[in-house]
C-alpha atoms as a PDB file:
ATOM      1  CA  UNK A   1      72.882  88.975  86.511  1.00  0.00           C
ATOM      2  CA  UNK A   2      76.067  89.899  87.823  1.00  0.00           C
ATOM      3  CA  UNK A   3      78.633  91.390  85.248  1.00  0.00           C
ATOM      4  CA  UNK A   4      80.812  89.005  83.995  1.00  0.00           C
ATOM      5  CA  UNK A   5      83.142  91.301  81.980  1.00  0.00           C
ATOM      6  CA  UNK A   6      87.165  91.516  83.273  1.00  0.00           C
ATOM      7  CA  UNK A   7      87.229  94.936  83.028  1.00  0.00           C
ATOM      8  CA  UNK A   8      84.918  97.420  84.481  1.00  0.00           C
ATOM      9  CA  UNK A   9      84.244 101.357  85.119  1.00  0.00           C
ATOM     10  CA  UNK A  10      85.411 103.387  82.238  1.00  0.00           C
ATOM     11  CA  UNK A  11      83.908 105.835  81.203  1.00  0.00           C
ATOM     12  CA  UNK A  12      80.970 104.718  79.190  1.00  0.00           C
ATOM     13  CA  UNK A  13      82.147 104.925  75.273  1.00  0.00           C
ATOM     14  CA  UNK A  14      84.954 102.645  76.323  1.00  0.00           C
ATOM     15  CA  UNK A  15      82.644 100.273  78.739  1.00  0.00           C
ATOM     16  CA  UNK A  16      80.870 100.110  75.920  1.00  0.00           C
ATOM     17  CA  UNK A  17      83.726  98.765  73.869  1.00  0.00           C
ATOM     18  CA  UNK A  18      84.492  96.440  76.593  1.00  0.00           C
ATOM     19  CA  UNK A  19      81.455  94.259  76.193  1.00  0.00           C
ATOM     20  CA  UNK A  20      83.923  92.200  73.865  1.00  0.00           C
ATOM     21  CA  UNK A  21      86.474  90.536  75.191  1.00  0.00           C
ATOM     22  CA  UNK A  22      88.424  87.317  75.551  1.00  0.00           C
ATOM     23  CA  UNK A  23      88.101  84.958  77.735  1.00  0.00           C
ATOM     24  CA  UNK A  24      90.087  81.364  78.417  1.00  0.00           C
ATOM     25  CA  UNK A  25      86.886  79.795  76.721  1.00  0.00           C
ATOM     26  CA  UNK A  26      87.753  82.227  73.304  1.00  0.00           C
ATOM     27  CA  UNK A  27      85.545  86.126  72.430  1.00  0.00           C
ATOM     28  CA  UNK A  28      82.662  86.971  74.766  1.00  0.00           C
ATOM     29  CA  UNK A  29      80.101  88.970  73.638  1.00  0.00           C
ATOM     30  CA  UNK A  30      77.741  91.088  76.409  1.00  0.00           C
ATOM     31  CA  UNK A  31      75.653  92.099  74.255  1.00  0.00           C
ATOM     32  CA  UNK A  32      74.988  89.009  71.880  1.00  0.00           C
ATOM     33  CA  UNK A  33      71.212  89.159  73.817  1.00  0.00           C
ATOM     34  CA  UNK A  34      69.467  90.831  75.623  1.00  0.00           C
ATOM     35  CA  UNK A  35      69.944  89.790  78.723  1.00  0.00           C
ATOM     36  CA  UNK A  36      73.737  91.216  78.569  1.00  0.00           C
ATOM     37  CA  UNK A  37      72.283  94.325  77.368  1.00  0.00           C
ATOM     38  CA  UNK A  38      70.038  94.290  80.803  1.00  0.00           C
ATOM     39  CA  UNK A  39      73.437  93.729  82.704  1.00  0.00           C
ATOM     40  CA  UNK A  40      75.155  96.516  80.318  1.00  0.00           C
ATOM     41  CA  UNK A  41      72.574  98.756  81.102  1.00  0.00           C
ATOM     42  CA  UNK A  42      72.377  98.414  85.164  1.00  0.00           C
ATOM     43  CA  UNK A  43      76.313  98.174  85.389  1.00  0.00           C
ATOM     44  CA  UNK A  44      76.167 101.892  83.981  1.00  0.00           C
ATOM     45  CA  UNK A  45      72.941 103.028  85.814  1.00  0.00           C
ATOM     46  CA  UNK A  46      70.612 103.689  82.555  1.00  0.00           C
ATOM     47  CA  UNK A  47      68.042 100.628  83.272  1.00  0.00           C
ATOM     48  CA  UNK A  48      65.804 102.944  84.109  1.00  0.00           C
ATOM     49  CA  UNK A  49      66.225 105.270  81.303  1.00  0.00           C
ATOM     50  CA  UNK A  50      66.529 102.410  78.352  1.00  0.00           C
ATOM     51  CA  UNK A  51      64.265  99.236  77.618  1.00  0.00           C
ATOM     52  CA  UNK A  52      66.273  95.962  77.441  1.00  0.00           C
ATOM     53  CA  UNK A  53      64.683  95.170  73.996  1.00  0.00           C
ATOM     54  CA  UNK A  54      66.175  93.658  70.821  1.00  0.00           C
ATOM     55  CA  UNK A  55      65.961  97.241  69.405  1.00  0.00           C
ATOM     56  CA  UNK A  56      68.006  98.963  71.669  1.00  0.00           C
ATOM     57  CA  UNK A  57      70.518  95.928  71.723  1.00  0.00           C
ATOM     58  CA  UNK A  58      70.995  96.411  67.687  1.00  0.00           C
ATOM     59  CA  UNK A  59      71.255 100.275  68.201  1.00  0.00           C
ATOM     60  CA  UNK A  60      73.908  99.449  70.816  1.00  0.00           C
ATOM     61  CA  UNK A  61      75.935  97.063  68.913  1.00  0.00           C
ATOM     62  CA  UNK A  62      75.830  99.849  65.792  1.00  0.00           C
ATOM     63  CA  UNK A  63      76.776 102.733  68.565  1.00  0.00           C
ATOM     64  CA  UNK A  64      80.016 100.334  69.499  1.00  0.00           C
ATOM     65  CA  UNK A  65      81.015  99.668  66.074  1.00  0.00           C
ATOM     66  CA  UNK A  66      81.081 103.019  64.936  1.00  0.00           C
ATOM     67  CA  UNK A  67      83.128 103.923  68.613  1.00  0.00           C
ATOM     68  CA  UNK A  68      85.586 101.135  67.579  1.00  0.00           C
ATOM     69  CA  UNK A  69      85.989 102.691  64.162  1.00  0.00           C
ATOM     70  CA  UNK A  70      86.424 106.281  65.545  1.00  0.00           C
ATOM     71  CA  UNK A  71      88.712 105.242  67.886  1.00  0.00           C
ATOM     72  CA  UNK A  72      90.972 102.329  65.876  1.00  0.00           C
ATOM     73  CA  UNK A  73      90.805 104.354  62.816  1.00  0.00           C
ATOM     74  CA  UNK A  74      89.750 107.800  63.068  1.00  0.00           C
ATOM     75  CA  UNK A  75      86.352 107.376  61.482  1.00  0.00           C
ATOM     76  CA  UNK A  76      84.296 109.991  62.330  1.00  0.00           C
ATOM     77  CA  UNK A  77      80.903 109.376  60.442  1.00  0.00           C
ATOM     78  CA  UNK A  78      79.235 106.363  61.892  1.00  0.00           C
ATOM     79  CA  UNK A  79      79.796 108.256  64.963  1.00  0.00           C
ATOM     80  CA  UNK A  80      78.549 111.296  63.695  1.00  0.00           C
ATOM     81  CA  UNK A  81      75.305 109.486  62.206  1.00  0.00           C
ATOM     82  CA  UNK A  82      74.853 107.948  66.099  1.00  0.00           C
ATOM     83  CA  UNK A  83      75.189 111.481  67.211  1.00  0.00           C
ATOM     84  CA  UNK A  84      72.538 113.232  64.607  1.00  0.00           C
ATOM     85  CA  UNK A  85      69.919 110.662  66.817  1.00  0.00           C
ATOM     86  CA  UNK A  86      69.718 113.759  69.919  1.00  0.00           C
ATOM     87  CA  UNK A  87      70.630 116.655  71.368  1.00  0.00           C
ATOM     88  CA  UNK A  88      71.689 118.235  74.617  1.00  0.00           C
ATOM     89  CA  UNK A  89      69.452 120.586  76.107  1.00  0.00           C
ATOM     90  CA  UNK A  90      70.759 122.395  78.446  1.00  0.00           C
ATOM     91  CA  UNK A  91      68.482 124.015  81.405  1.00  0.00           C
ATOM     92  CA  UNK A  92      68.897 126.192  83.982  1.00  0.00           C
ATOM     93  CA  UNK A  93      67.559 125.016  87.316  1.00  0.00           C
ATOM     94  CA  UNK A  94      68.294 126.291  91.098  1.00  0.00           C
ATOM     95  CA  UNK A  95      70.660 123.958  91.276  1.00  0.00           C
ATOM     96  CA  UNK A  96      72.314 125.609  88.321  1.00  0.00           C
ATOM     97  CA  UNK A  97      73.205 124.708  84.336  1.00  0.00           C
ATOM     98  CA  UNK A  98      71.568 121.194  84.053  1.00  0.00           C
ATOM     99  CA  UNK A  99      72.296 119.356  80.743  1.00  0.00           C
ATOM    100  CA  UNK A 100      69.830 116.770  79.138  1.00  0.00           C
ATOM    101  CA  UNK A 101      69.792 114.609  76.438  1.00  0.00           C
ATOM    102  CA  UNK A 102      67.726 114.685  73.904  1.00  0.00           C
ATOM    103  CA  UNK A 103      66.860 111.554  71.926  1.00  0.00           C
ATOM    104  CA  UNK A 104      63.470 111.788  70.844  1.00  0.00           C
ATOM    105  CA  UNK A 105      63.590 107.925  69.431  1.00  0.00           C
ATOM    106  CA  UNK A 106      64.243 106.046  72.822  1.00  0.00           C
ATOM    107  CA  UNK A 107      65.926 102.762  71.000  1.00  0.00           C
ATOM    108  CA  UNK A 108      68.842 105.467  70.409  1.00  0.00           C
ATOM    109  CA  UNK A 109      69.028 106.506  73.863  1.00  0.00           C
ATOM    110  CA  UNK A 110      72.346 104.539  75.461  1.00  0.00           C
ATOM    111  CA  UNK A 111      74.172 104.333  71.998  1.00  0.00           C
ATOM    112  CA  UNK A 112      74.049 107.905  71.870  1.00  0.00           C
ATOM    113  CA  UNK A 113      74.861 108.401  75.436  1.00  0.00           C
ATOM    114  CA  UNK A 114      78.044 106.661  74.499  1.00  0.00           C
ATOM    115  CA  UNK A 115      78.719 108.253  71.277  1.00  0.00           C
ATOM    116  CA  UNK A 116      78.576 111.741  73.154  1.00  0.00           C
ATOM    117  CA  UNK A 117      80.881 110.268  75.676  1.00  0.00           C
ATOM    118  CA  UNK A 118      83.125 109.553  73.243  1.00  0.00           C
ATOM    119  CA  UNK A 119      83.224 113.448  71.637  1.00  0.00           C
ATOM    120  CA  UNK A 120      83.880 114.281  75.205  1.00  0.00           C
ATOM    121  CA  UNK A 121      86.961 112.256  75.657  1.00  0.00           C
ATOM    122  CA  UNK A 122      88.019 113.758  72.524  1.00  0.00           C
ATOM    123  CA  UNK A 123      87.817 116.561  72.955  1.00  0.00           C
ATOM    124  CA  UNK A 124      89.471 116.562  76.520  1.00  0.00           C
ATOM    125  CA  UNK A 125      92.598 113.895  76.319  1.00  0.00           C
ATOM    126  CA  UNK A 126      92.046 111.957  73.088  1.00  0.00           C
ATOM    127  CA  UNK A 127      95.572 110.393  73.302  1.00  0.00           C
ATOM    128  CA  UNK A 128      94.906 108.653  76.619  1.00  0.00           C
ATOM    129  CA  UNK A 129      92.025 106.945  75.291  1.00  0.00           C
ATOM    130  CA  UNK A 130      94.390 103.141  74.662  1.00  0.00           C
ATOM    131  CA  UNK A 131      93.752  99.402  73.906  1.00  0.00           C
ATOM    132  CA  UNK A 132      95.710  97.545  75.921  1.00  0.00           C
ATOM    133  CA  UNK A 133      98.784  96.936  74.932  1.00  0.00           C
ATOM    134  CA  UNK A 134      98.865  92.875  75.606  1.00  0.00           C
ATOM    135  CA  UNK A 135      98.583  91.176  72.325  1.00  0.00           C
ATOM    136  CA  UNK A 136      95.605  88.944  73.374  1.00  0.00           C
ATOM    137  CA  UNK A 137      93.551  91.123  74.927  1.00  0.00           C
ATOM    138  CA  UNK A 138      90.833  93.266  73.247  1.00  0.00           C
ATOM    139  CA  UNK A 139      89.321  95.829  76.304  1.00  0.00           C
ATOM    140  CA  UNK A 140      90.111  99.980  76.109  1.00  0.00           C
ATOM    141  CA  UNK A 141      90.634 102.403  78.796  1.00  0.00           C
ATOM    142  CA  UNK A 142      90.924 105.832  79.270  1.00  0.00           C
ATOM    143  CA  UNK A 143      94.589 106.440  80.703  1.00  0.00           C
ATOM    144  CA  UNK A 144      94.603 108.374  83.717  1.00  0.00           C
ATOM    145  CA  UNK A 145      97.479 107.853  84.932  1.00  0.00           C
ATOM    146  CA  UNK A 146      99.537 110.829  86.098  1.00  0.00           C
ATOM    147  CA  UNK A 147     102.376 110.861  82.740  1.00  0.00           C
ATOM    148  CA  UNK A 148      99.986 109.417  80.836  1.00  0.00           C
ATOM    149  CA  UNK A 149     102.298 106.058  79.940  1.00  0.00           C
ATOM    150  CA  UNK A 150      99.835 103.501  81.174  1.00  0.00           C
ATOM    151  CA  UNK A 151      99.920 100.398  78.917  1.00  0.00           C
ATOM    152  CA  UNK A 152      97.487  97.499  80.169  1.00  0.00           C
ATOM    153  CA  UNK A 153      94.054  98.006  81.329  1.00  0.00           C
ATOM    154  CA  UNK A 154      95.042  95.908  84.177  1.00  0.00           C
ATOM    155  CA  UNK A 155      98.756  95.572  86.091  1.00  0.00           C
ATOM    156  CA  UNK A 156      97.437  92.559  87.710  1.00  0.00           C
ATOM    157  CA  UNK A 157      96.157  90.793  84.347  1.00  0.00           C
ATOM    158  CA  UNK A 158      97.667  91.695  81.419  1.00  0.00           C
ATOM    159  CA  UNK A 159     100.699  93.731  82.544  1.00  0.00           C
ATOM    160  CA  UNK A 160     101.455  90.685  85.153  1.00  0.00           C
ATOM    161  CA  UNK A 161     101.230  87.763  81.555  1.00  0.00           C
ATOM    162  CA  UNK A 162     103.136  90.436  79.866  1.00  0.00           C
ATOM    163  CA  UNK A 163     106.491  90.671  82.391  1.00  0.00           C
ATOM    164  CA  UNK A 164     106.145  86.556  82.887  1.00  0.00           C
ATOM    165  CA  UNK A 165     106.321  86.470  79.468  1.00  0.00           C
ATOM    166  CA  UNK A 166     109.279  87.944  79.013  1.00  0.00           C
ATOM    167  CA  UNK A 167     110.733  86.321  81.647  1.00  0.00           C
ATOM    168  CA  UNK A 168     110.259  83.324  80.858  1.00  0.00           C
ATOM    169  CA  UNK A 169     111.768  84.031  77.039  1.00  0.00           C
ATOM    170  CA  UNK A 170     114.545  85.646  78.754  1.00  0.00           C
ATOM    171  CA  UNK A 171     115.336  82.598  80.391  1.00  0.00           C
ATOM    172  CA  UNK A 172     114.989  80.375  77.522  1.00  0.00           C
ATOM    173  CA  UNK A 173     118.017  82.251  75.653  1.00  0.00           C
END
């Protein structure tokens, strides 16, 4: 199954978020079954790692709601409950420091992997994690742009409905 989602490679709290969005038809849902959690899984390389199963989908849906809390309103527990699931070990190899997660239940596995993404981006830039700023749309991204003033997760989408928009009120007057 090819990934059907607008909006793809950020980094993987905020892909996770992004398996809601709308479409001309009305709100999409990746992960309503499992066969959008297979596609969710191989778009960010953990099929091999994490079972397609109706267990991991409901631990994955739980992992995104309490991302969407933490990042819409600053609610830090159900992330924090997602996070007491594992652990990073970290190892020393030839190759040098190696960490590894830790999630002894495996259901947990790609909800926490997303949940520890998320204290990452935190910690790093937490202000250029954004929604995009078109009223319509529902996808996040992480803002990399050089000043940090991005607005849409996509010029070519939303930025491009936004400025016709407005052009076409302007005209109106």
């Amino acid at each position: 199954m090819r990934d059907p989602r607008p909006h793809l490679g950020e980094p993987l709290a905020l892909d996770l978020l992004n398996t809601r969005w709308m479409s001309p038809e009305g709100p999409r849902d990746l992960l309503a079954d499992t066969a959008g959690l297979q596609c969710w899984l191989q778009t960010n390389d953990l099929a091999d790692r994490c079972a397609a199963d109706e267990p991991t989908r409901a631990v994955l849906v739980r992992a995104r709601e309490a991302i969407l809390l933490a990042v819409k309103d600053g609610a830090l527990d159900e992330v924090n409950d997602v996070l007491e699931r594992g652990r990073l070990k970290r190892r020393l190899t030839d190759a040098g420091p190696y960490d590894e997660a830790d999630v002894p239940d495996p259901q947990w596995l790609a909800g926490w992997l997303a949940a520890a993404d998320l204290a990452r981006l935190l910690a790093e830039s937490p202000e250029r994690i954004k929604q995009c700023a078109h009223p319509h749309c529902i996808l996040w991204f992480y803002d990399s742009s050089k000043n940090g003033t991005r607005r849409w997760h996509s010029m070519t989408t939303c930025g491009n409905r936004a400025k016709a928009a407005r052009h076409y009120a302007a005209r109106r007057d």
